[in-house]
PDB file of N, CA and C in Angstrom:
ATOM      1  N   UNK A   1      29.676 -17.655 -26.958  1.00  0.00           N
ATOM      2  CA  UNK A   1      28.936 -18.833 -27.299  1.00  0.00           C
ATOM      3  C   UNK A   1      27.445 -18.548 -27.252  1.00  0.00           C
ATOM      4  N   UNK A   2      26.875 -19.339 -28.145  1.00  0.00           N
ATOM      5  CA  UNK A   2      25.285 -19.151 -28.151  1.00  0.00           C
ATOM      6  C   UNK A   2      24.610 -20.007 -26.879  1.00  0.00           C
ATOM      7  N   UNK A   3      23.171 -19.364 -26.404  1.00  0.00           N
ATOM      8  CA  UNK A   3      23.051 -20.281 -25.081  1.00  0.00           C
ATOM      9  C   UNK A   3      21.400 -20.619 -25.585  1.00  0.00           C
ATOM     10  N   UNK A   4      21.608 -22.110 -25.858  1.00  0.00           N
ATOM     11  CA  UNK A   4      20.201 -22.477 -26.372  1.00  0.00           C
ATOM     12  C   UNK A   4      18.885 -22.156 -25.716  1.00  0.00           C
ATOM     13  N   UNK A   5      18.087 -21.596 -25.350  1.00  0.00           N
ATOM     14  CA  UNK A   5      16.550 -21.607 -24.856  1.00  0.00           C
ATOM     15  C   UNK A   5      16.028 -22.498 -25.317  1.00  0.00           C
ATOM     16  N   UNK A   6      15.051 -23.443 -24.029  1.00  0.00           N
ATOM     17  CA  UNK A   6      14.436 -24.433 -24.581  1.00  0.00           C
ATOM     18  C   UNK A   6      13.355 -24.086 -24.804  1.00  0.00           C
ATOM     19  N   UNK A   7      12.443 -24.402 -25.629  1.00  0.00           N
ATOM     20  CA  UNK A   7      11.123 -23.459 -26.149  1.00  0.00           C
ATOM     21  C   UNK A   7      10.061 -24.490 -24.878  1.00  0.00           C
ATOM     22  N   UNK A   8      10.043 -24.222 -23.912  1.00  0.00           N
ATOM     23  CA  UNK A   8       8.823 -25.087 -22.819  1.00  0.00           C
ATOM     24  C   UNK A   8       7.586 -24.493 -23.009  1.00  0.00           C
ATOM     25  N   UNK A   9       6.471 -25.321 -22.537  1.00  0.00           N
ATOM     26  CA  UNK A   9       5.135 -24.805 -22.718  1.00  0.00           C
ATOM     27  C   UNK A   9       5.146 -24.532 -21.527  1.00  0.00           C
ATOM     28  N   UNK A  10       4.240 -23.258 -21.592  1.00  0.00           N
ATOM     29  CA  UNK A  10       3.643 -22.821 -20.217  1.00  0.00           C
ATOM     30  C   UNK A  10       2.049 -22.625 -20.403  1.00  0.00           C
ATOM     31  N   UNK A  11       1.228 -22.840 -19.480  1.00  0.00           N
ATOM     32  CA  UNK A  11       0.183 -22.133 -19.153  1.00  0.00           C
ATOM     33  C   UNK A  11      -0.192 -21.481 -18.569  1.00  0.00           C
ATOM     34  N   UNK A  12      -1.286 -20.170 -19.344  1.00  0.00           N
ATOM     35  CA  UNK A  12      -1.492 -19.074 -18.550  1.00  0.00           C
ATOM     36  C   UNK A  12      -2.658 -18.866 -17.727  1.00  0.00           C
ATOM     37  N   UNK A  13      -2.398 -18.414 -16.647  1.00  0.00           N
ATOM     38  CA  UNK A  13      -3.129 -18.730 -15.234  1.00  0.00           C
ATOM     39  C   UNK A  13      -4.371 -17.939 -15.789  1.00  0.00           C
ATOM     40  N   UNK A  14      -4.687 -16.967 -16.682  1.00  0.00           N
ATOM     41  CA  UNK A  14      -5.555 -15.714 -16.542  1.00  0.00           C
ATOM     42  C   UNK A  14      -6.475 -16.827 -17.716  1.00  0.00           C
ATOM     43  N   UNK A  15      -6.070 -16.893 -19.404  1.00  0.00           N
ATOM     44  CA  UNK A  15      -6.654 -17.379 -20.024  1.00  0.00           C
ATOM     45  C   UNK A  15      -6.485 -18.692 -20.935  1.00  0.00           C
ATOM     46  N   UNK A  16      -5.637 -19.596 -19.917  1.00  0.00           N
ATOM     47  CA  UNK A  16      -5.713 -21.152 -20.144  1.00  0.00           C
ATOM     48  C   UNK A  16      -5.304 -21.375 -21.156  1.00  0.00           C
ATOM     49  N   UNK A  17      -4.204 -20.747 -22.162  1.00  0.00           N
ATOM     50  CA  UNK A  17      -3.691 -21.046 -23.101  1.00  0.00           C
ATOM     51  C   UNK A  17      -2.533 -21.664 -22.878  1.00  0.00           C
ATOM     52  N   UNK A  18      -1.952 -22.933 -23.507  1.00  0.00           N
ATOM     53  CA  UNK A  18      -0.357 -23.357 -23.599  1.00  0.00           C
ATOM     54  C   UNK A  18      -0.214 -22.405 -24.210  1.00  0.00           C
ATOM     55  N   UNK A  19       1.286 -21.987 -24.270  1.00  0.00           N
ATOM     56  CA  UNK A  19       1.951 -20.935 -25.207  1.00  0.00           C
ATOM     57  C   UNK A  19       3.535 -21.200 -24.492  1.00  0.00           C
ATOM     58  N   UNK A  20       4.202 -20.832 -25.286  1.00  0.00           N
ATOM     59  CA  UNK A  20       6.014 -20.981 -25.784  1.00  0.00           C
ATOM     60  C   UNK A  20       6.562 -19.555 -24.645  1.00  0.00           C
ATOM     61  N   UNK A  21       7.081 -19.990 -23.919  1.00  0.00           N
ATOM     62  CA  UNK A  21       7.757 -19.097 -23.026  1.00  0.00           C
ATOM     63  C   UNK A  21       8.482 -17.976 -23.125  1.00  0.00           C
ATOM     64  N   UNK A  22       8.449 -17.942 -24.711  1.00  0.00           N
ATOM     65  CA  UNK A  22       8.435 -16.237 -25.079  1.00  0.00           C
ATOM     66  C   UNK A  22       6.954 -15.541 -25.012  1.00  0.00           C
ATOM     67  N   UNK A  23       6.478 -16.075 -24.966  1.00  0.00           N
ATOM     68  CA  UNK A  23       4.897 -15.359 -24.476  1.00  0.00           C
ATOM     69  C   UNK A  23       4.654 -14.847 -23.152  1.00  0.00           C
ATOM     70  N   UNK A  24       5.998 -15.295 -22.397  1.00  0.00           N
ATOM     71  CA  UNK A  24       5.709 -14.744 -20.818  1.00  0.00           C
ATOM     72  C   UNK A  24       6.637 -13.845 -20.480  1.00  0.00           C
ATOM     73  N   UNK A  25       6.411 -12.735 -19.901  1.00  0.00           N
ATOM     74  CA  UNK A  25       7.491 -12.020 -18.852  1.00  0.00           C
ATOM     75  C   UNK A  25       8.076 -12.953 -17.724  1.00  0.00           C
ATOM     76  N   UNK A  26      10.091 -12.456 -17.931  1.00  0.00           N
ATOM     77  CA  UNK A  26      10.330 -13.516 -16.827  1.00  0.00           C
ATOM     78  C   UNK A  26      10.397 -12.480 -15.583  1.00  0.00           C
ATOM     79  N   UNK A  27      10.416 -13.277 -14.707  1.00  0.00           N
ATOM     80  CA  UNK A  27      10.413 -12.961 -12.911  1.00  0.00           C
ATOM     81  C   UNK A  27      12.152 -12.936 -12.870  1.00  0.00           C
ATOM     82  N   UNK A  28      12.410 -11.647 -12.688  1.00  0.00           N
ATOM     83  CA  UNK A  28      13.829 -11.236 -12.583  1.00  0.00           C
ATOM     84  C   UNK A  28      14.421 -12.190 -10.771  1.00  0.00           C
ATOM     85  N   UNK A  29      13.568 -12.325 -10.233  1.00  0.00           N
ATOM     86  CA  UNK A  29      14.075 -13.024  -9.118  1.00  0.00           C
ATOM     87  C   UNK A  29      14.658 -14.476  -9.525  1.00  0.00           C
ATOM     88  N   UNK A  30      13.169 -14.837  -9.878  1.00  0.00           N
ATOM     89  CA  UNK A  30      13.766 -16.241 -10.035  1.00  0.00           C
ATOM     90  C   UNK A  30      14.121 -16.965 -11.134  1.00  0.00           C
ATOM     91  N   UNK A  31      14.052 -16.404 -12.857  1.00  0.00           N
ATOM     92  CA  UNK A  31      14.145 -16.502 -13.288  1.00  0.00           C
ATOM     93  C   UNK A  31      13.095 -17.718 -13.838  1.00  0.00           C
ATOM     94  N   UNK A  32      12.328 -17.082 -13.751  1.00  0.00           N
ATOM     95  CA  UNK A  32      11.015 -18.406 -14.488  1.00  0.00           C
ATOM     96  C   UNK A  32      10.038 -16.854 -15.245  1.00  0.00           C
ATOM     97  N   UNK A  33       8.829 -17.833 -15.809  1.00  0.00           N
ATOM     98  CA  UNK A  33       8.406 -17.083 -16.884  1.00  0.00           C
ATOM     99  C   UNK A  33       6.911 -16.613 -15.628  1.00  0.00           C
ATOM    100  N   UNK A  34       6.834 -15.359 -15.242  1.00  0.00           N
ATOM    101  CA  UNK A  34       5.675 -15.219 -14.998  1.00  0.00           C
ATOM    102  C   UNK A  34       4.165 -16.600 -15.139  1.00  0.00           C
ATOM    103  N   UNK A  35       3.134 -16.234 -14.319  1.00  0.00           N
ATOM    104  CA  UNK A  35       2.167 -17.114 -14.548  1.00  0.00           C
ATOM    105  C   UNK A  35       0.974 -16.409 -15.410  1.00  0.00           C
ATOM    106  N   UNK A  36       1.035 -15.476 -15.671  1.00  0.00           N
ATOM    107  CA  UNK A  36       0.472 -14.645 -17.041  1.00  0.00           C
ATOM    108  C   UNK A  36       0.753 -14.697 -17.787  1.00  0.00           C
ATOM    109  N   UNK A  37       0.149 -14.634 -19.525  1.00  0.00           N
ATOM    110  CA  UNK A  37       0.825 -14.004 -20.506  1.00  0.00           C
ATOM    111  C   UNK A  37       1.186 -12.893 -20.922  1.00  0.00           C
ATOM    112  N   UNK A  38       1.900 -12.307 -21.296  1.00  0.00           N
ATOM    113  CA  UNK A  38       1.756 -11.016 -22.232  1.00  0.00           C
ATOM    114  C   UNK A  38       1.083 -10.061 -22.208  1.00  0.00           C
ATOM    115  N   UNK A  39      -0.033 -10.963 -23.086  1.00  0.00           N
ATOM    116  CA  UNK A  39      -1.327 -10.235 -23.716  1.00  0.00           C
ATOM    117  C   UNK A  39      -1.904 -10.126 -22.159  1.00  0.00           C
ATOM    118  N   UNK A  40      -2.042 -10.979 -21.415  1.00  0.00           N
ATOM    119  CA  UNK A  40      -2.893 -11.092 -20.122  1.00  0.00           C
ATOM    120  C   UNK A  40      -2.743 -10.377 -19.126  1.00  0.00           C
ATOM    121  N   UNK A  41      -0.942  -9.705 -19.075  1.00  0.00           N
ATOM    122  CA  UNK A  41      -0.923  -9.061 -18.455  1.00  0.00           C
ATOM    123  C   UNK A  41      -1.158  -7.652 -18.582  1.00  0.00           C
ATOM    124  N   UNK A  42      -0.527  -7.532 -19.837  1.00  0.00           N
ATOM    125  CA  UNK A  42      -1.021  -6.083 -20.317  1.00  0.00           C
ATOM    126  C   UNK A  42      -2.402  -5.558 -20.439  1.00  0.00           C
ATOM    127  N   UNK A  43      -3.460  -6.178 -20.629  1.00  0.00           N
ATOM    128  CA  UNK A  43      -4.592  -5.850 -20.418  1.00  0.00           C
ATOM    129  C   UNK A  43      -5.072  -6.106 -18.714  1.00  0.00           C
ATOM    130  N   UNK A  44      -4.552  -6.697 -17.433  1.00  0.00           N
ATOM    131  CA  UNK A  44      -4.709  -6.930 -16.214  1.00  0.00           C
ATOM    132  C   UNK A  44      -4.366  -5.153 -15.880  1.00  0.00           C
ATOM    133  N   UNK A  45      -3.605  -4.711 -16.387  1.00  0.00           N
ATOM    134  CA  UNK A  45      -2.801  -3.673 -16.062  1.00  0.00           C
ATOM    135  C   UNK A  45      -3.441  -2.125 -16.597  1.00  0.00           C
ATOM    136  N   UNK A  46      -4.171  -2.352 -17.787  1.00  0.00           N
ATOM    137  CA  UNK A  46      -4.537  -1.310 -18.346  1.00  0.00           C
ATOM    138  C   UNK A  46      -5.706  -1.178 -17.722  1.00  0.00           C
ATOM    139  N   UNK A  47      -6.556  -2.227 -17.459  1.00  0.00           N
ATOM    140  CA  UNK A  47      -7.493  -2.244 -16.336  1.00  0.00           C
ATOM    141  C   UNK A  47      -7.328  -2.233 -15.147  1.00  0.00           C
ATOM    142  N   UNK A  48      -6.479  -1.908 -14.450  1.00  0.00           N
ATOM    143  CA  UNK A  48      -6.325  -1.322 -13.106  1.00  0.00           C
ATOM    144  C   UNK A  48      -5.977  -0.460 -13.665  1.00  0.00           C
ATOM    145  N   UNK A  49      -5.027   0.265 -13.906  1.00  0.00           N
ATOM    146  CA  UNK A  49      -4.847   1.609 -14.132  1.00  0.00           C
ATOM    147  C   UNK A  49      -6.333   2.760 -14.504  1.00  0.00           C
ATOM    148  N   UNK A  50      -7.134   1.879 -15.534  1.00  0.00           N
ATOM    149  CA  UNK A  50      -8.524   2.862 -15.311  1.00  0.00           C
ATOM    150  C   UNK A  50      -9.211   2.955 -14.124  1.00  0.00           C
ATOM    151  N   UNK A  51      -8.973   1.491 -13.461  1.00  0.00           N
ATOM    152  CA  UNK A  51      -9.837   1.786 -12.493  1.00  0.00           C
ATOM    153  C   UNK A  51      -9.315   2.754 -11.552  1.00  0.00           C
ATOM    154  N   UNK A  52      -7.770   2.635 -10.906  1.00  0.00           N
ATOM    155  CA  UNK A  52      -7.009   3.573  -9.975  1.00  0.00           C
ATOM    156  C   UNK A  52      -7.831   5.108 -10.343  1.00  0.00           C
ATOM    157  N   UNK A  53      -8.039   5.473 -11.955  1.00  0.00           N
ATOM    158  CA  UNK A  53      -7.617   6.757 -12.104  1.00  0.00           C
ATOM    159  C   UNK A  53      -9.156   7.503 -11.497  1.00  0.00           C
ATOM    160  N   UNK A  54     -10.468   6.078 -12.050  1.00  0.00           N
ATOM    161  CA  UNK A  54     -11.702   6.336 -11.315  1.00  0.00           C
ATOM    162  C   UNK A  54     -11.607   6.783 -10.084  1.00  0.00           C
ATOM    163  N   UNK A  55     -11.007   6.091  -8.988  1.00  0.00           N
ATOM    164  CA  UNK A  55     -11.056   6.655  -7.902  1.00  0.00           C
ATOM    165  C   UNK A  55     -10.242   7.962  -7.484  1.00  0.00           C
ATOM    166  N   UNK A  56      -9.325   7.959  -8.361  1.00  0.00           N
ATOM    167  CA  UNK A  56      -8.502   9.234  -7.991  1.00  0.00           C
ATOM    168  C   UNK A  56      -9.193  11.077  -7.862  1.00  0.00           C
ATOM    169  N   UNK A  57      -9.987  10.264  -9.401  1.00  0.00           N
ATOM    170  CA  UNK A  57     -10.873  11.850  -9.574  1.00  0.00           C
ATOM    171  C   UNK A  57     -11.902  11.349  -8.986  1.00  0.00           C
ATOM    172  N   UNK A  58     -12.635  11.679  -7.946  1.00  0.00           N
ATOM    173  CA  UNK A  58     -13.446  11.332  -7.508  1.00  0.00           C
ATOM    174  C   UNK A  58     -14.820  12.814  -7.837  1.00  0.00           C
ATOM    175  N   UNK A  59     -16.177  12.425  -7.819  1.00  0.00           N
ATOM    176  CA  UNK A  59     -16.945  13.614  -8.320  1.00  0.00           C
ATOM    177  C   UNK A  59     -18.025  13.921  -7.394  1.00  0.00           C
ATOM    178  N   UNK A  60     -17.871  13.056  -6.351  1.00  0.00           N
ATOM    179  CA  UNK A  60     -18.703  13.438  -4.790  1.00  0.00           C
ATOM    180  C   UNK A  60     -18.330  14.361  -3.936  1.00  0.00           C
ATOM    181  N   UNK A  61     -16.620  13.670  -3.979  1.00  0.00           N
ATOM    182  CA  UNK A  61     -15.772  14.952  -2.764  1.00  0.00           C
ATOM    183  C   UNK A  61     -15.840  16.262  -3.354  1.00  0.00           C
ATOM    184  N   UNK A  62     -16.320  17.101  -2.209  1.00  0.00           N
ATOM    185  CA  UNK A  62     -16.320  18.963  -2.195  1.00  0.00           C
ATOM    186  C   UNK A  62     -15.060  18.994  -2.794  1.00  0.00           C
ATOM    187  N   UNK A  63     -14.600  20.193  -3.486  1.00  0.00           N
ATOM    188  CA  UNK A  63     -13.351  20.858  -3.524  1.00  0.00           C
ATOM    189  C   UNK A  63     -13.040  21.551  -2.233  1.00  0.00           C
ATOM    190  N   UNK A  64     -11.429  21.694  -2.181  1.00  0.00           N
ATOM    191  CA  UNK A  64     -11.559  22.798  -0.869  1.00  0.00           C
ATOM    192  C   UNK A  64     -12.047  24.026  -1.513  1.00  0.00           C
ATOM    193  N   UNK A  65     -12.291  24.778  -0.345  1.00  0.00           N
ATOM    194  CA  UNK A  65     -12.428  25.956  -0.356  1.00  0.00           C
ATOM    195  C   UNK A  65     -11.729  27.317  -1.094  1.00  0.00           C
ATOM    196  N   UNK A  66     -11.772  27.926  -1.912  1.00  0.00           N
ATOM    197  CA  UNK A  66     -10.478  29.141  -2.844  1.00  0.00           C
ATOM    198  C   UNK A  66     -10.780  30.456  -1.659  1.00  0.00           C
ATOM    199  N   UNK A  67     -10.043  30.807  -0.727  1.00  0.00           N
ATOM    200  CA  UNK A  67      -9.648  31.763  -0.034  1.00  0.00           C
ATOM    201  C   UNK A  67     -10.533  32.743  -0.933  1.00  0.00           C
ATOM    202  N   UNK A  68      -9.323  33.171  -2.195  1.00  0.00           N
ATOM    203  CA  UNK A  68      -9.974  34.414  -2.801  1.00  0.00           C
ATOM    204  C   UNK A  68     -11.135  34.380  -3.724  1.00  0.00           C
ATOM    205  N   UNK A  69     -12.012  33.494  -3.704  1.00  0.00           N
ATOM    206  CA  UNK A  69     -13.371  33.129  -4.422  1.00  0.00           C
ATOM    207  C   UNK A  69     -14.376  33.325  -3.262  1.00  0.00           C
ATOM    208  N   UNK A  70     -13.696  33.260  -1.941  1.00  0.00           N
ATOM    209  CA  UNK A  70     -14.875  33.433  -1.229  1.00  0.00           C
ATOM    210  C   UNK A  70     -15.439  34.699  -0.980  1.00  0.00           C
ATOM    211  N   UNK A  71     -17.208  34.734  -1.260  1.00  0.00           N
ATOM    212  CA  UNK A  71     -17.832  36.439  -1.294  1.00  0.00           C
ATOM    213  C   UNK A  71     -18.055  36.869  -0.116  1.00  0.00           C
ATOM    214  N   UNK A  72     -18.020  35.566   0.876  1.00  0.00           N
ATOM    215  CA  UNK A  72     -18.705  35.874   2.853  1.00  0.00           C
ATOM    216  C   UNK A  72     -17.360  36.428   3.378  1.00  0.00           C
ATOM    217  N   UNK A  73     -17.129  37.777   3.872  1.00  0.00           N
ATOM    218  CA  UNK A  73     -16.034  38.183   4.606  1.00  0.00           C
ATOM    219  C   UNK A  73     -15.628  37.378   5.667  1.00  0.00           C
ATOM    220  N   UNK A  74     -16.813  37.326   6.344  1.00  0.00           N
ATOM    221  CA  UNK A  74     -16.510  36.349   7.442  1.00  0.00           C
ATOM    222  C   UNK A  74     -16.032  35.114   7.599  1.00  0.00           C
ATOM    223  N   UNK A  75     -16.631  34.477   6.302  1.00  0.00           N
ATOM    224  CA  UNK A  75     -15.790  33.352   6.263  1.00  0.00           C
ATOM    225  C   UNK A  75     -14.389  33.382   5.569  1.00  0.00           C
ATOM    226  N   UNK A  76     -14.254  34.201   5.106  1.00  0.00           N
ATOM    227  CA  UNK A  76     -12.851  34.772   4.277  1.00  0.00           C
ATOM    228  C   UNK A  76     -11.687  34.396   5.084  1.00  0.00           C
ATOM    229  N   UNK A  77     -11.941  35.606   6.370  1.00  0.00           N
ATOM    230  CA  UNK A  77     -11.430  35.679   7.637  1.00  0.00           C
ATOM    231  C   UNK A  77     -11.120  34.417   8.282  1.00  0.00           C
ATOM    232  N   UNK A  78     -12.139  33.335   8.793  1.00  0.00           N
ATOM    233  CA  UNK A  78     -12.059  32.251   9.020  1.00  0.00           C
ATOM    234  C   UNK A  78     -10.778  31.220   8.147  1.00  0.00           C
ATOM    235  N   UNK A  79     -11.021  31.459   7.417  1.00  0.00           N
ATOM    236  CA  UNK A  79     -10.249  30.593   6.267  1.00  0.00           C
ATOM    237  C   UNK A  79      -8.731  30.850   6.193  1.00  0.00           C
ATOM    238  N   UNK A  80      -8.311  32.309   6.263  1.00  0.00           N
ATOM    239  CA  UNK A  80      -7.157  32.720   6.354  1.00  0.00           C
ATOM    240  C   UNK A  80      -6.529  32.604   7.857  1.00  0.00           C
ATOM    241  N   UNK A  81      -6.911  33.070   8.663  1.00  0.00           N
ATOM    242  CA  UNK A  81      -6.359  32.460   9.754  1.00  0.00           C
ATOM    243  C   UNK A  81      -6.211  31.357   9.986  1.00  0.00           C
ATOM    244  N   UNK A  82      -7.084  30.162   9.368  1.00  0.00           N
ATOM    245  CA  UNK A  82      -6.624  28.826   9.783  1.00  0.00           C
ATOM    246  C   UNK A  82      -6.154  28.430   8.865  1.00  0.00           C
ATOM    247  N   UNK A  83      -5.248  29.049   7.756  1.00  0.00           N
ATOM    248  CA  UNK A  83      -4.707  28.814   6.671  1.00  0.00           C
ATOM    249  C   UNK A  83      -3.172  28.882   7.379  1.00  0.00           C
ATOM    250  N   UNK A  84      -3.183  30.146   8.099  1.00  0.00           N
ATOM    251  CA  UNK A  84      -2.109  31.090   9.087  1.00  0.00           C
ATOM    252  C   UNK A  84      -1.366  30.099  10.285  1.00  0.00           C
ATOM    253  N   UNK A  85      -2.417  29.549  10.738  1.00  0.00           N
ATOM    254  CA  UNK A  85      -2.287  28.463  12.086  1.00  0.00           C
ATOM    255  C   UNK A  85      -1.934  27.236  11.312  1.00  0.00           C
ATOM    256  N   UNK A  86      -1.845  26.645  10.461  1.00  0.00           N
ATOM    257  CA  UNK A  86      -1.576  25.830   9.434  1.00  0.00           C
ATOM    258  C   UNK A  86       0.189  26.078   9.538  1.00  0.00           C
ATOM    259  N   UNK A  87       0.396  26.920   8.751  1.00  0.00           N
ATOM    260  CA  UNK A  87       1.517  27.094   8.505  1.00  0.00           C
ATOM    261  C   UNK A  87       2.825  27.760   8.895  1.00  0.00           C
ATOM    262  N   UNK A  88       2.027  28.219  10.176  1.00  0.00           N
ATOM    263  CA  UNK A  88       3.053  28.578  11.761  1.00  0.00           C
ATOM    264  C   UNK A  88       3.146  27.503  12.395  1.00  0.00           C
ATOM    265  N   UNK A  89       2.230  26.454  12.508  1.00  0.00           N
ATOM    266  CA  UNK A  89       2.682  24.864  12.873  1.00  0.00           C
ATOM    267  C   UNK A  89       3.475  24.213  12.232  1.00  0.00           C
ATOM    268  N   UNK A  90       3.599  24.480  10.930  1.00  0.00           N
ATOM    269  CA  UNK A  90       4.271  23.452   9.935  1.00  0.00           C
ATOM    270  C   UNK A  90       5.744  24.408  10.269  1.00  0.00           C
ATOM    271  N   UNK A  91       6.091  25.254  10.496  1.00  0.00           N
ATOM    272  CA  UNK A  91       7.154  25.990  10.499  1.00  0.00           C
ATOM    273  C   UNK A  91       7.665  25.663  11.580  1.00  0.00           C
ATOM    274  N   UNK A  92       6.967  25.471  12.652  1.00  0.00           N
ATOM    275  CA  UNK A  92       7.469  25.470  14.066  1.00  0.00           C
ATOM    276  C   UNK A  92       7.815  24.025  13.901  1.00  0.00           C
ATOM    277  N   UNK A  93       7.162  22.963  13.365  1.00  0.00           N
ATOM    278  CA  UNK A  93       7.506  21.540  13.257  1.00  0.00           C
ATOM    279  C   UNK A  93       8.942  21.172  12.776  1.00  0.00           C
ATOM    280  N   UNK A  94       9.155  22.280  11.854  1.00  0.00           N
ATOM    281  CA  UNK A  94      10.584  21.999  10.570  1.00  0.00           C
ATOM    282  C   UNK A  94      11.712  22.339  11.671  1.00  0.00           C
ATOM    283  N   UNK A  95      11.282  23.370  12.007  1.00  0.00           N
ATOM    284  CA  UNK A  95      12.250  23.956  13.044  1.00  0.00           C
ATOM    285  C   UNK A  95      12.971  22.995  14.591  1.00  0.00           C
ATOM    286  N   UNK A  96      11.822  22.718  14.660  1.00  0.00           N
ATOM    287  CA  UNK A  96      12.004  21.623  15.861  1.00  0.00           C
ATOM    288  C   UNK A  96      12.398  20.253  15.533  1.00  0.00           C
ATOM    289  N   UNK A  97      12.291  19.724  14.189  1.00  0.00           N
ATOM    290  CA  UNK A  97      13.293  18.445  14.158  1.00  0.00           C
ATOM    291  C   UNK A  97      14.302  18.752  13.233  1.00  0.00           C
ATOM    292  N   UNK A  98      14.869  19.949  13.000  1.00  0.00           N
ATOM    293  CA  UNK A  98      16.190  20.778  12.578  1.00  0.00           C
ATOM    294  C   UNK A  98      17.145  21.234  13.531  1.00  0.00           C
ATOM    295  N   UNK A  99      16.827  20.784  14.932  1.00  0.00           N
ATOM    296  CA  UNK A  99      17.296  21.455  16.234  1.00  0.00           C
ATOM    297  C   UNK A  99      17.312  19.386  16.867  1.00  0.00           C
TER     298      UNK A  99
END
């Protein structure tokens, strides 16, 4: 059997338009039409997503350090051993909640 949809107006919270409740994403919980439209949300979304990606790459924070880029022996040294102590901890950690 066919199951009629009633065409209801909704308005959208972002840009105050009535519009026909195919204009909204529904809320799988409760089955109602989102308080966005569409269009409103998809652009809410594409704009966070640029912004997330701004902060992600960030162009203040140092890079770490490249072990084999470094020209100071001494600090070479430095770097590899606590590269070493790094990952004799992380080993000893795996080990100990494997036991």
């Amino acid at each position: 059997m066919e199951t009629l949809q009633k065409q209801t107006l909704y308005a959208c919270g972002c840009c105050k338009q009535t519009l026909p409740s195919d204009a909204f994403y529904v809320d799988k919980r409760t089955g109602l039409p989102g308080n966005y439209c569409k269009e409103c949300r998809k652009s809410a979304s594409r704009k966070h997503r640029k912004a997330e990606k701004r902060t992600l790459v960030r162009e203040d924070r140092e890079p770490y350090p490249v072990i084999t880029s470094t020209k100071d022996p001494e600090l070479r040294r430095k770097l590899i051993l606590s590269a070493l102590q790094t990952v004799r901890a992380s080993i000893k950690q795996k080990k100990a909640e494997a036991l």
